[in-house]
C-alpha atoms as a PDB file:
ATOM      1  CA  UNK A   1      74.970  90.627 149.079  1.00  0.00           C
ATOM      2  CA  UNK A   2      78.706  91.818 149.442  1.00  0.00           C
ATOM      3  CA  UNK A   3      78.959  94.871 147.809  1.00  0.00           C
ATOM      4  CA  UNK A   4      82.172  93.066 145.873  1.00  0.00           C
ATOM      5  CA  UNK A   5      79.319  90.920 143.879  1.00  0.00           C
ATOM      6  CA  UNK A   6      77.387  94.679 142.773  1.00  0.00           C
ATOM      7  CA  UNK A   7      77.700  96.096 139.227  1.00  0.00           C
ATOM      8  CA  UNK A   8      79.255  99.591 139.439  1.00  0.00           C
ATOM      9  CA  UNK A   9      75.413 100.766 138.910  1.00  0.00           C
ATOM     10  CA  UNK A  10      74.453  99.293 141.867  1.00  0.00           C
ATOM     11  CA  UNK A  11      77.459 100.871 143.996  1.00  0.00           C
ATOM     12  CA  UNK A  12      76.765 104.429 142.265  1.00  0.00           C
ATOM     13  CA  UNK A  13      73.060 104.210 143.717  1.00  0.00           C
ATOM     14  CA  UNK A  14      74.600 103.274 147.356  1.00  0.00           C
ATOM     15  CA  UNK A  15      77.010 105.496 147.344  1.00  0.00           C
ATOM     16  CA  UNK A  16      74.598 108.221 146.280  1.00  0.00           C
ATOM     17  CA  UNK A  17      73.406 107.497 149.654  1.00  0.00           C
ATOM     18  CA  UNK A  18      76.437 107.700 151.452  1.00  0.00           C
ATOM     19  CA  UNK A  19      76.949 103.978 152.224  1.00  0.00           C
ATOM     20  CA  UNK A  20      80.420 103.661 153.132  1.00  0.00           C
ATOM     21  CA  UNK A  21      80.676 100.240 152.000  1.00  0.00           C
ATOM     22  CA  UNK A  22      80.097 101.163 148.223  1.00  0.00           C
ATOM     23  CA  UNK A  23      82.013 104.216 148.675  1.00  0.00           C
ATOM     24  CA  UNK A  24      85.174 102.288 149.551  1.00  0.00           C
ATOM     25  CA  UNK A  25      84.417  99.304 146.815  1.00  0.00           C
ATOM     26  CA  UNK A  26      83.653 101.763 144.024  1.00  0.00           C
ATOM     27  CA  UNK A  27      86.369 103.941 145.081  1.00  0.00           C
ATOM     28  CA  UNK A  28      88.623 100.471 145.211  1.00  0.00           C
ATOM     29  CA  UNK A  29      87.852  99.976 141.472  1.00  0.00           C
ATOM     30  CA  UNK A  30      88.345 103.315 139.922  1.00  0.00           C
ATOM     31  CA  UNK A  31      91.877 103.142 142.432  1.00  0.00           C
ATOM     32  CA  UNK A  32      93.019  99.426 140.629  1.00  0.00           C
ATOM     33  CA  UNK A  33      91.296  99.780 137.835  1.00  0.00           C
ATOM     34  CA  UNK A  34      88.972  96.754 138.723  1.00  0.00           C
ATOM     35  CA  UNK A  35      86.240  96.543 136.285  1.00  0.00           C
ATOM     36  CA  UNK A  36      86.516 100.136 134.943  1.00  0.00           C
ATOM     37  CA  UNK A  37      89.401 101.929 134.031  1.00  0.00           C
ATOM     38  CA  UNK A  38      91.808 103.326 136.312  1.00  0.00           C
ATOM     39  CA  UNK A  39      91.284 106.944 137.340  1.00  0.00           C
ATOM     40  CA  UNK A  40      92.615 108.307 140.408  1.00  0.00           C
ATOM     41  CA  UNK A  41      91.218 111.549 140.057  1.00  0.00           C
ATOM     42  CA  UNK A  42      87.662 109.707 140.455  1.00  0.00           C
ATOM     43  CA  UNK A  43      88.848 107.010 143.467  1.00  0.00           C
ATOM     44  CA  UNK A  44      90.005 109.774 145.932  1.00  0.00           C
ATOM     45  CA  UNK A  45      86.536 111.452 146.584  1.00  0.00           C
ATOM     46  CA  UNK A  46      85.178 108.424 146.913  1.00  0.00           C
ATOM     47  CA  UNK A  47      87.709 106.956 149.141  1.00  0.00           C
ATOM     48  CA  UNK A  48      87.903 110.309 151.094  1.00  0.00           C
ATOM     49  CA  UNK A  49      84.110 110.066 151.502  1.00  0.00           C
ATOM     50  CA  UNK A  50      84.463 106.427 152.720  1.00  0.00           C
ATOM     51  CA  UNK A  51      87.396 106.964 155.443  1.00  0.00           C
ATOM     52  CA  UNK A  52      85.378 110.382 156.484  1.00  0.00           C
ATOM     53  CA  UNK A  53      81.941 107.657 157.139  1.00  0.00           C
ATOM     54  CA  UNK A  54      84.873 105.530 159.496  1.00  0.00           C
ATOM     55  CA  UNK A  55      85.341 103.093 156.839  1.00  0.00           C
ATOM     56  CA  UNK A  56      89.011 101.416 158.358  1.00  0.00           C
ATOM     57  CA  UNK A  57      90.000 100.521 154.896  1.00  0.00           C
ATOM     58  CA  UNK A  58      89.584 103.663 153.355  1.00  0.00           C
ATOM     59  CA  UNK A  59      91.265 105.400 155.800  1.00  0.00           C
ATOM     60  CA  UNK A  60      94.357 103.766 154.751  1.00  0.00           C
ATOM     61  CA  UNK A  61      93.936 103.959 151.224  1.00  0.00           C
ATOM     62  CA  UNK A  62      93.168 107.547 151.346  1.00  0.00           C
ATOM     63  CA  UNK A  63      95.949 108.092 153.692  1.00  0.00           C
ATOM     64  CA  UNK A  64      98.606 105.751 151.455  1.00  0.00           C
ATOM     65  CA  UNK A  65      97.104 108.478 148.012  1.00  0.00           C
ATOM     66  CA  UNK A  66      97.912 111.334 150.343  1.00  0.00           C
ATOM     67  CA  UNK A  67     101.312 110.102 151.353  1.00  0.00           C
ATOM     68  CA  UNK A  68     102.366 109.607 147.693  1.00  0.00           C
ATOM     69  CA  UNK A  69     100.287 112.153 146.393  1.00  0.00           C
ATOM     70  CA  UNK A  70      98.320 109.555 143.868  1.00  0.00           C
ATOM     71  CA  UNK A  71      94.859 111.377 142.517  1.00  0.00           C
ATOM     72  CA  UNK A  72      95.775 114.433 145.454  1.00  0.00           C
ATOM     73  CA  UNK A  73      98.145 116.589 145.917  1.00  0.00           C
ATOM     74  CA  UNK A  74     101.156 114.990 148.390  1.00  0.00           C
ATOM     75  CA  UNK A  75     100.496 115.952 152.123  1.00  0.00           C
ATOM     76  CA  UNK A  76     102.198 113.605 154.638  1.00  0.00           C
ATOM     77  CA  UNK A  77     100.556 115.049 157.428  1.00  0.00           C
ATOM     78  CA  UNK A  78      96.901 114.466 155.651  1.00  0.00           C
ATOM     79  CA  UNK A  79      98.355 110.673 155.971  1.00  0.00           C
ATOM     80  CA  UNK A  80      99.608 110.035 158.985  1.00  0.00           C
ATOM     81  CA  UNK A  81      95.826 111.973 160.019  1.00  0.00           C
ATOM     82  CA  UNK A  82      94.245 108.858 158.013  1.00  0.00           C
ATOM     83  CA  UNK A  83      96.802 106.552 159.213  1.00  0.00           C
ATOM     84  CA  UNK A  84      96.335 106.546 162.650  1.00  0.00           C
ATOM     85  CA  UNK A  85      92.210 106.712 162.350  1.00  0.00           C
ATOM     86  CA  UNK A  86      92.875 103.457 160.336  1.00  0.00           C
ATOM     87  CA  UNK A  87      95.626 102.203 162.572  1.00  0.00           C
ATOM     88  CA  UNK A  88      93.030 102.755 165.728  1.00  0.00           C
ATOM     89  CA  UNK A  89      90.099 100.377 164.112  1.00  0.00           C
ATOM     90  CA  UNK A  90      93.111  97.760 164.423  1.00  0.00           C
ATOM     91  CA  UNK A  91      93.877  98.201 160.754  1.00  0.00           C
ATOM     92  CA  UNK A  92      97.108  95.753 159.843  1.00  0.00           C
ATOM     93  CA  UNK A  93      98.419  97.903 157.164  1.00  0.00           C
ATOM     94  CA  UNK A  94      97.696 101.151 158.515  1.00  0.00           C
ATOM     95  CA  UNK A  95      99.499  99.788 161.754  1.00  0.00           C
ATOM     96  CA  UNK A  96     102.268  99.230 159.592  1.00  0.00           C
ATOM     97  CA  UNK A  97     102.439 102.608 157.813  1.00  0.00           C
ATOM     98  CA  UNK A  98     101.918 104.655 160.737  1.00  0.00           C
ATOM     99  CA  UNK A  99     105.060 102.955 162.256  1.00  0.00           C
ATOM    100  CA  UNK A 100     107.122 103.513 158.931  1.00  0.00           C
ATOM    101  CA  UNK A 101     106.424 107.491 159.181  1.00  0.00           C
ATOM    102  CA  UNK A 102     107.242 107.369 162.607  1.00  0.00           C
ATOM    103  CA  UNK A 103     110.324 105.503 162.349  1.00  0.00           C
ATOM    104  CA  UNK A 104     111.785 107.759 159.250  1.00  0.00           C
ATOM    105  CA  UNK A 105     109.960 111.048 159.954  1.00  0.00           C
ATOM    106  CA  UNK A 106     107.592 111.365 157.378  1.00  0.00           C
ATOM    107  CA  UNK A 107     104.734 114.146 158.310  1.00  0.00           C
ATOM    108  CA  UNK A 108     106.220 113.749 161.788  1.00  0.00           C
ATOM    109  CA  UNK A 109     109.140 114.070 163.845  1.00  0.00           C
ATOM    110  CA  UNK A 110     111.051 110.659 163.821  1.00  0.00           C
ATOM    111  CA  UNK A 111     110.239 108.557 167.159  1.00  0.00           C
ATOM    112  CA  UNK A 112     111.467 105.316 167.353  1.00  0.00           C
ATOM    113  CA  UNK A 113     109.592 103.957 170.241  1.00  0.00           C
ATOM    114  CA  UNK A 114     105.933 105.271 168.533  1.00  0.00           C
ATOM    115  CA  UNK A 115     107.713 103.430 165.758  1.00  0.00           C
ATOM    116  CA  UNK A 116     107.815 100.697 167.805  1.00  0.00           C
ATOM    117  CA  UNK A 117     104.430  99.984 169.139  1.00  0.00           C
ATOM    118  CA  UNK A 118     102.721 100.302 166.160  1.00  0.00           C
ATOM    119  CA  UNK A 119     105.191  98.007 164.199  1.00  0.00           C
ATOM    120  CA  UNK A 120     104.708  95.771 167.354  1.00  0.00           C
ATOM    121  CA  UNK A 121     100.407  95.411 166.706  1.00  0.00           C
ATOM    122  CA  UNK A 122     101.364  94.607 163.057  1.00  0.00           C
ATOM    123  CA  UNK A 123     104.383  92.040 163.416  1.00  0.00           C
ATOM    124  CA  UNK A 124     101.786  90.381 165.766  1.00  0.00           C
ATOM    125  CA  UNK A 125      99.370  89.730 162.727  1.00  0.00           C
ATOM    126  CA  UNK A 126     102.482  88.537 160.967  1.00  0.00           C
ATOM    127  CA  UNK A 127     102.934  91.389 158.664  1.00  0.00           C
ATOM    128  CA  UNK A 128     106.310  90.609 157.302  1.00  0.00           C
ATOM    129  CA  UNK A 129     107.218  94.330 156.674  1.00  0.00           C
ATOM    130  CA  UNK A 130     106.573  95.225 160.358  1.00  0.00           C
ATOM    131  CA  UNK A 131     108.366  92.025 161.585  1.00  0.00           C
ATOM    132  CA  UNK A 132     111.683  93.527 159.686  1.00  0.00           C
ATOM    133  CA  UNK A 133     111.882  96.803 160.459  1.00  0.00           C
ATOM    134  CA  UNK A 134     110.808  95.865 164.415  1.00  0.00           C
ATOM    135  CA  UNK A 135     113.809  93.702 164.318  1.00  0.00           C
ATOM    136  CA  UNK A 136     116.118  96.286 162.586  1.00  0.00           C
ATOM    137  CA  UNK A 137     115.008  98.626 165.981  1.00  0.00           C
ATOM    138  CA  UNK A 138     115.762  96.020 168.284  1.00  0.00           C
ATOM    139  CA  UNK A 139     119.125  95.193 166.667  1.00  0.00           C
ATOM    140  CA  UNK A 140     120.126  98.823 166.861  1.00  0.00           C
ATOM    141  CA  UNK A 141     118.887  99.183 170.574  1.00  0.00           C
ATOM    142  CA  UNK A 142     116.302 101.579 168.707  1.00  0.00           C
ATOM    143  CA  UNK A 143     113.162 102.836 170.731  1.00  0.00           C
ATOM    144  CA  UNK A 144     113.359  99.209 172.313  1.00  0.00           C
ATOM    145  CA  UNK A 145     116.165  97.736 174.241  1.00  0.00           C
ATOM    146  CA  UNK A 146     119.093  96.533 172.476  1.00  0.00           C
ATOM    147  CA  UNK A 147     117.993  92.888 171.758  1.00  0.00           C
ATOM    148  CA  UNK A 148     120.143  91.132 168.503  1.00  0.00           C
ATOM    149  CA  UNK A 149     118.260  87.843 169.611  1.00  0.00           C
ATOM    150  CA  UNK A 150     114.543  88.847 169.294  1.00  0.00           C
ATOM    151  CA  UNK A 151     116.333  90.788 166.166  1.00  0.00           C
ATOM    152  CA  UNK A 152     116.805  87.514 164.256  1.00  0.00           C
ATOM    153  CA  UNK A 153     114.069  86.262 165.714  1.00  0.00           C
ATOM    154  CA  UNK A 154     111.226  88.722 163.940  1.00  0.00           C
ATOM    155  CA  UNK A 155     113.466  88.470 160.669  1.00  0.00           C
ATOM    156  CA  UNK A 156     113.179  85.005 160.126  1.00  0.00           C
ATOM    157  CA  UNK A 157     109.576  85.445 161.185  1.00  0.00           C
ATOM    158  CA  UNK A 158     109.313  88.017 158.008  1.00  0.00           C
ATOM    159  CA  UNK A 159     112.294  85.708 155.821  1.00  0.00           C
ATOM    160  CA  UNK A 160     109.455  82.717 156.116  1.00  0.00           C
ATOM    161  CA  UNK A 161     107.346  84.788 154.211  1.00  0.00           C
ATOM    162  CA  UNK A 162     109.610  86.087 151.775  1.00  0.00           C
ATOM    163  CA  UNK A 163     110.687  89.709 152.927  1.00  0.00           C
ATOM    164  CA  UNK A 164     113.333  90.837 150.976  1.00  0.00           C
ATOM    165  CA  UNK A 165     114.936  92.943 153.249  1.00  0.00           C
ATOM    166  CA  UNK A 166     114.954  90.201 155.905  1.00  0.00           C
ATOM    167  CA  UNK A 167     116.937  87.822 153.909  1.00  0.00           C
ATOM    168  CA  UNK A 168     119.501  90.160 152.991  1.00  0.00           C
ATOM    169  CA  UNK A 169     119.606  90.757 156.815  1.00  0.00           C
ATOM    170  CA  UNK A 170     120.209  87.540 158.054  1.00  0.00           C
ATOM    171  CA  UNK A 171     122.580  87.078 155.343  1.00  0.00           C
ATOM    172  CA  UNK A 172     124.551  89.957 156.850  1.00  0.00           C
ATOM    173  CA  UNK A 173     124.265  88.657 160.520  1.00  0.00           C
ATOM    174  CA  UNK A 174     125.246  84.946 159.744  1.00  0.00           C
ATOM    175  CA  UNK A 175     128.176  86.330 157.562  1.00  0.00           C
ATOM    176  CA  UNK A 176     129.438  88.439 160.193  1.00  0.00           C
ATOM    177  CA  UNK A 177     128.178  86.341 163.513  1.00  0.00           C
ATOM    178  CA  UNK A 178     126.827  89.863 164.944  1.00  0.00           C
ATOM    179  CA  UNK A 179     123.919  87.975 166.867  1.00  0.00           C
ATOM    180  CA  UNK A 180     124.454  85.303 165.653  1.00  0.00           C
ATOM    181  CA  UNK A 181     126.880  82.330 165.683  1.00  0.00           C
ATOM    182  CA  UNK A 182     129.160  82.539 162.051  1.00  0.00           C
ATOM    183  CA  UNK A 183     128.069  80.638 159.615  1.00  0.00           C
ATOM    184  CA  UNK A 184     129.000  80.846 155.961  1.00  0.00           C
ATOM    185  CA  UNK A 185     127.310  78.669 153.986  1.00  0.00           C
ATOM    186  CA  UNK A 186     123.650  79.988 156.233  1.00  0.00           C
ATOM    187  CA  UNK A 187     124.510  83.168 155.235  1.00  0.00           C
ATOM    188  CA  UNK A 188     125.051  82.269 151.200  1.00  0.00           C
ATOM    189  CA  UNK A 189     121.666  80.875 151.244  1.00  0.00           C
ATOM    190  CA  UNK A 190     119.655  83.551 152.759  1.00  0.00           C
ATOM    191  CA  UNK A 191     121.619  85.644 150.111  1.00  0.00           C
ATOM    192  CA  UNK A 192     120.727  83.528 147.473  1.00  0.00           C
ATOM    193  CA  UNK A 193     117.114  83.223 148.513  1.00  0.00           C
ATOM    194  CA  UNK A 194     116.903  87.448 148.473  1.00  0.00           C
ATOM    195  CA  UNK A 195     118.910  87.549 145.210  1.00  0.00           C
ATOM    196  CA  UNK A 196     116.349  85.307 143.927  1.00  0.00           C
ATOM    197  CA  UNK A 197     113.273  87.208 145.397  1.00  0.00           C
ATOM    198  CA  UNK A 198     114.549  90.426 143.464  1.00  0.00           C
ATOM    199  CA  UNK A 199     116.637  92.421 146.344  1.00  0.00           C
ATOM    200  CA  UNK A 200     119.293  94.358 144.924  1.00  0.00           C
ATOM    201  CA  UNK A 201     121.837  94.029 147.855  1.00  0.00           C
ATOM    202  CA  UNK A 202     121.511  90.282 147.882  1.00  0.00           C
ATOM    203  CA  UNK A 203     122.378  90.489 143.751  1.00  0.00           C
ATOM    204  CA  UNK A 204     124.849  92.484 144.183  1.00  0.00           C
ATOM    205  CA  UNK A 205     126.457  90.370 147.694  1.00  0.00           C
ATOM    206  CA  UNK A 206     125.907  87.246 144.724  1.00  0.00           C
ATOM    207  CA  UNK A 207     127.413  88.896 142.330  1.00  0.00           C
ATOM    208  CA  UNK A 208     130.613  89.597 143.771  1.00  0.00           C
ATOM    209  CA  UNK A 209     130.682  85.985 145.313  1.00  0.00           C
ATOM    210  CA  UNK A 210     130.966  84.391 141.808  1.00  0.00           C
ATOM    211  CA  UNK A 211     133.425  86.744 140.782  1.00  0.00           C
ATOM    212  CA  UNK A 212     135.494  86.149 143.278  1.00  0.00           C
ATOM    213  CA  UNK A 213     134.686  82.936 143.981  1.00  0.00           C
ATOM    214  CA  UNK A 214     134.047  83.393 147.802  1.00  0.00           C
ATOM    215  CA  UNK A 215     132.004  80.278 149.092  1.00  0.00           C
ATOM    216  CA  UNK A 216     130.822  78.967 145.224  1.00  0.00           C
ATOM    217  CA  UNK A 217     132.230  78.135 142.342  1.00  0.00           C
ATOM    218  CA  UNK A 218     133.804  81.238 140.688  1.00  0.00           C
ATOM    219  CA  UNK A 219     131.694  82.284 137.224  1.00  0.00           C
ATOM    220  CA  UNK A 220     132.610  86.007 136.044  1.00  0.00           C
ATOM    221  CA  UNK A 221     129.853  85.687 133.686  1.00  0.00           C
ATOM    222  CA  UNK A 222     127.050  84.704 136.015  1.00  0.00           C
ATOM    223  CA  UNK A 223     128.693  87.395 138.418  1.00  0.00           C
ATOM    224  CA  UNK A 224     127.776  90.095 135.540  1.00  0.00           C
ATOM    225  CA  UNK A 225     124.375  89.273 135.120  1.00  0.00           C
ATOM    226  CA  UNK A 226     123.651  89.257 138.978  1.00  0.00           C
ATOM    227  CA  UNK A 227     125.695  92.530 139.177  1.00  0.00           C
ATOM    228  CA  UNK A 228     123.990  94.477 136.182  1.00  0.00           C
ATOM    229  CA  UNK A 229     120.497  93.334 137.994  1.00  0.00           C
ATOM    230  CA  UNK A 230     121.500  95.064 141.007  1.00  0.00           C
ATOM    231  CA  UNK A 231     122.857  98.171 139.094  1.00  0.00           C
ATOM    232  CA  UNK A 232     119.721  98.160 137.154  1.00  0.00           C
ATOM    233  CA  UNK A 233     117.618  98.199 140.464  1.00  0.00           C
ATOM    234  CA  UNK A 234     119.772 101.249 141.603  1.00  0.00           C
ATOM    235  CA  UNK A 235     122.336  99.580 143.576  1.00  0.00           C
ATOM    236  CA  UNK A 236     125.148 102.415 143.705  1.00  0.00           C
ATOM    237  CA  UNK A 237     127.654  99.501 144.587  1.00  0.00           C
ATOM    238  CA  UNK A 238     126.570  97.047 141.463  1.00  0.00           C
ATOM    239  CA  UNK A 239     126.902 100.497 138.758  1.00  0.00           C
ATOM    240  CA  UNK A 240     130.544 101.037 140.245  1.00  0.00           C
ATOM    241  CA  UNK A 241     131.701  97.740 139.876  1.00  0.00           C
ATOM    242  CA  UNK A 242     130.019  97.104 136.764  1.00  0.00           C
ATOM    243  CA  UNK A 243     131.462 100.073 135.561  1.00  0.00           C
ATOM    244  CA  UNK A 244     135.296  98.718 136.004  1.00  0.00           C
ATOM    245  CA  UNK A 245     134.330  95.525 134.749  1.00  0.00           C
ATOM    246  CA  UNK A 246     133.260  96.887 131.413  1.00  0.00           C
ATOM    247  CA  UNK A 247     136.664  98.996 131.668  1.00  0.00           C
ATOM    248  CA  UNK A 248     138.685  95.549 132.092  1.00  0.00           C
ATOM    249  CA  UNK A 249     136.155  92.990 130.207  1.00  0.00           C
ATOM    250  CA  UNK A 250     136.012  90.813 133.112  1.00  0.00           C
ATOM    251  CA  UNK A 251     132.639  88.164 132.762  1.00  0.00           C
ATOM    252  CA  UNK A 252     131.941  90.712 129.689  1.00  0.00           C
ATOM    253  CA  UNK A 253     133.145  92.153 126.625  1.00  0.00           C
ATOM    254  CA  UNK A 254     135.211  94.893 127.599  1.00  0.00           C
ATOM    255  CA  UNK A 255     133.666  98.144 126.314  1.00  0.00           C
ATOM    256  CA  UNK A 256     134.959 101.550 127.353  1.00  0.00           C
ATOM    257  CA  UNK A 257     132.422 103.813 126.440  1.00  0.00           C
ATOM    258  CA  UNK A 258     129.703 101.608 128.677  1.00  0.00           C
ATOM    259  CA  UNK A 259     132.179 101.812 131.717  1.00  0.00           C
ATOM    260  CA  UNK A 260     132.579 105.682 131.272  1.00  0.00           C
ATOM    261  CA  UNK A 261     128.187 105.427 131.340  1.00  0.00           C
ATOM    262  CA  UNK A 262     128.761 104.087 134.592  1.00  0.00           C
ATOM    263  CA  UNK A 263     131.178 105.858 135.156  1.00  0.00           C
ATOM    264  CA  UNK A 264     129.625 109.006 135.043  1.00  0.00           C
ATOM    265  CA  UNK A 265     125.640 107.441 136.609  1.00  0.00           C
ATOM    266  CA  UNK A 266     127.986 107.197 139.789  1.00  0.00           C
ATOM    267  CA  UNK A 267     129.578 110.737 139.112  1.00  0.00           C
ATOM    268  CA  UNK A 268     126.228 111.996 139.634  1.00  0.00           C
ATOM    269  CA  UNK A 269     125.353 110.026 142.796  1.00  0.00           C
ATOM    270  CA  UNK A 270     128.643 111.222 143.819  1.00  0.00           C
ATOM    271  CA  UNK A 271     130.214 108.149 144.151  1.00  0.00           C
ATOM    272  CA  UNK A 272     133.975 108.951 144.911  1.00  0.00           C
ATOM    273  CA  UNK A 273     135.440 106.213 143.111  1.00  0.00           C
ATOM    274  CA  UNK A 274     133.493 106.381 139.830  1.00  0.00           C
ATOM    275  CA  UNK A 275     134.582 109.779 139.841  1.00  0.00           C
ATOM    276  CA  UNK A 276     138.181 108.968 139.802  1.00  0.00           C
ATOM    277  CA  UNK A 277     137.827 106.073 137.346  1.00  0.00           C
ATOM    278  CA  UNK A 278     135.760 108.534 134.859  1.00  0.00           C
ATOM    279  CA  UNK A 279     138.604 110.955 135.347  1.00  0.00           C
ATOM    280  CA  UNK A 280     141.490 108.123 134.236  1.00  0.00           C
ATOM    281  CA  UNK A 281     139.027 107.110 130.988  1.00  0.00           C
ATOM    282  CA  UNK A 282     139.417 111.213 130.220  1.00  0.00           C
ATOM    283  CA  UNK A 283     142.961 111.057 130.684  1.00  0.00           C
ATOM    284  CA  UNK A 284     143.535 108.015 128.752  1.00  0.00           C
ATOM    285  CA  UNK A 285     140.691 108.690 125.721  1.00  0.00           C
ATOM    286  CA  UNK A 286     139.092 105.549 126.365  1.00  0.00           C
ATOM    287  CA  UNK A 287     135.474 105.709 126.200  1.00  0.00           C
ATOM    288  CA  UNK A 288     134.829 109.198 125.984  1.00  0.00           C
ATOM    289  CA  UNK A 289     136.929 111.843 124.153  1.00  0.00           C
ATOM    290  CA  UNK A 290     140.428 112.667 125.585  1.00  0.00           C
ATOM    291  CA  UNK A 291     140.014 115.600 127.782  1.00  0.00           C
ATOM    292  CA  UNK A 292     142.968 115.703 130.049  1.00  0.00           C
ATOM    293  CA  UNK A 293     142.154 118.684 132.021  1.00  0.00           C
ATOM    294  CA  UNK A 294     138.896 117.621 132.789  1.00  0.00           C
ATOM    295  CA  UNK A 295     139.862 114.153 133.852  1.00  0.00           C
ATOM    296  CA  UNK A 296     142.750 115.396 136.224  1.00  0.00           C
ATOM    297  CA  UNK A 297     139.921 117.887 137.459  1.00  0.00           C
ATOM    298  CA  UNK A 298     137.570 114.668 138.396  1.00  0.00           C
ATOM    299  CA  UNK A 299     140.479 112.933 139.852  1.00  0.00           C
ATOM    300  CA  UNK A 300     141.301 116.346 141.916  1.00  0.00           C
ATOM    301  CA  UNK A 301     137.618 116.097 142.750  1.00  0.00           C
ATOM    302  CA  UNK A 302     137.498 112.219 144.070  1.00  0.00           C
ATOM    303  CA  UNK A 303     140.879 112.679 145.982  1.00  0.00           C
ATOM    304  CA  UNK A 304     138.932 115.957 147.844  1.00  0.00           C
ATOM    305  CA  UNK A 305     136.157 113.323 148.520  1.00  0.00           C
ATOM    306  CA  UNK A 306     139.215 110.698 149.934  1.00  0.00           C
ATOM    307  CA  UNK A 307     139.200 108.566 147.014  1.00  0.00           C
ATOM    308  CA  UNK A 308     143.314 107.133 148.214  1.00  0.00           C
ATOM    309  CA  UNK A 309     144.058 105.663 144.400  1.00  0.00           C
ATOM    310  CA  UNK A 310     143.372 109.508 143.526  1.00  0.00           C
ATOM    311  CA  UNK A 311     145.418 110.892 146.345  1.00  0.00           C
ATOM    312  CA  UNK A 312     148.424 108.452 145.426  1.00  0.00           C
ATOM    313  CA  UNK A 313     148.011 109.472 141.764  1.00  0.00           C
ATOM    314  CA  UNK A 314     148.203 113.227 142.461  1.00  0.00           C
ATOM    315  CA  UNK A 315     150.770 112.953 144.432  1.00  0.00           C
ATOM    316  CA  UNK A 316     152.889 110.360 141.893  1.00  0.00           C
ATOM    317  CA  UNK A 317     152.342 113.708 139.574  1.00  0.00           C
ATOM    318  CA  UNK A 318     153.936 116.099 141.864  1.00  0.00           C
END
């Protein structure tokens, strides 16, 4: 009998024997809250004890609760350990991870080409997330030759199967013809199709379509919603241009004091050009209280950062 089909009595007794099977299911249920209720704190010894027995699974799931420090405390280095025992069995996922530290230098020093190989044994199983970030090394001629071809080649492999990232990158290639020959109307579908999936880029490439009407029909109001979607997913883009749409009531009722909110979310991402539009609402009263000096001191602050409108401003006021 799998140890899927046991009651959670049935695992305690195996695991109180140090079966590595139960140890991993058990430790699976308490982890996703399958059957019992969730509790972290009680999947990690049990997960630890499974991917100590050489349980390939557990390996990664202990390593992927000491990368993001779920039920133990955060140690990267603890997880690339697990990762690669996991990633050795021939584990898909672990493959997978263990590329992704190596390729942004998580718990190790960043090395594309270990990056690489390891995203190479995964993109062969057709993990979509090692498919895409293979073909973003290749396109950049990273820890691989410089290969735009095999590039779009792996991201449709990962687009097919819904990768979000991979849409909005084909998007990009087939708008700009980097790899690619141009096509517009290619390139507004695979945007669509990652808009539609969730990915904030692809809203927020969308969004500013409709509003300007670049390859559909122009719709200010549809441009809003796809534009506050990507602003609400963190898109630092989406807030700024949200921001100055509130400010001029374009595809929405024009409201000052949400702009300045904006406004001031990109102040503190230190986006230059929310700075200097905050600083113009403080001039002008409009939104937030009038406050001159502070607003010609955020408008200083975005022309130091190269904001030009800010420069030309400051330099209209002598």
């Amino acid at each position: 009998m799998s140890t899927a089909d046991l009651s959670t009595e049935e695992l305690q007794a195996r695991c109180s024997r140090g079966e590595a099977d139960a140890l991993y299911e058990l430790g699976r249920r308490y982890y996703e809250g399958d059957g019992v209720p969730q509790d972290f704190g009680r999947a990690a010894p049990l997960m630890k004890a499974a991917a100590q027995a050489g349980d390939a699974a557990a390996q990664y799931t202990f390593g992927y609760m000491c990368c993001f420090g779920i039920g133990v405390p955060e140690d990267k280095i603890a997880a690339i350990k697990w990762y690669r025992q996991s990633a050795d069995h021939g584990y898909t996922e672990a493959q997978y991870g263990l590329g992704y530290m190596c390729d942004t230098g998580q718990g190790i020093r960043v090395n594309k080409m270990e990056a690489a190989k390891w995203y190479l044994l995964a993109a062969d199983k057709g993990h979509a997330g090692a498919q895409c970030n293979l073909g973003n090394l290749y396109f950049n001629g990273a820890g691989v030759r410089l290969d735009k071809a095999e590039a779009v080649r792996l991201y449709h492999l990962a687009a097919e199967q819904g990768n979000t990232d991979a849409l909005f990158n084909l998007g990009r290639i087939y708008e700009s013809g980097d790899g690619v020959e141009r096509n517009d109307e290619v390139a507004l579908e695979f945007y669509r199709e990652g808009a539609m999936t969730g990915d904030a880029n692809a809203m927020y490439i969308m969004g500013m379509r409709y509003l300007s009407g670049n390859g559909v029909r122009k719709d200010e109001r549809h441009a809003a919603k796809l534009i506050t979607a990507s602003a609400r997913k963190g898109n630092d883009d989406a807030v700024f241009v949200l921001g100055t749409m509130y400010c001029s009531g374009i595809g929405v009722d024009r409201d000052p004091a949400m702009a300045a909110r904006l406004f001031t979310a990109g102040m503190r991402r230190w986006n230059e050009h929310a700075i200097y539009r905050l600083g113009l609402l403080y001039i002008k009263g409009e939104g937030v209280p009038q406050d001159e000096r502070r607003g010609v001191g955020l408008v200083k602050l975005a022309a130091e950062m190269g904001e030009q409108d800010a420069v030309s401003m400051l330099a209209a006021r002598g």
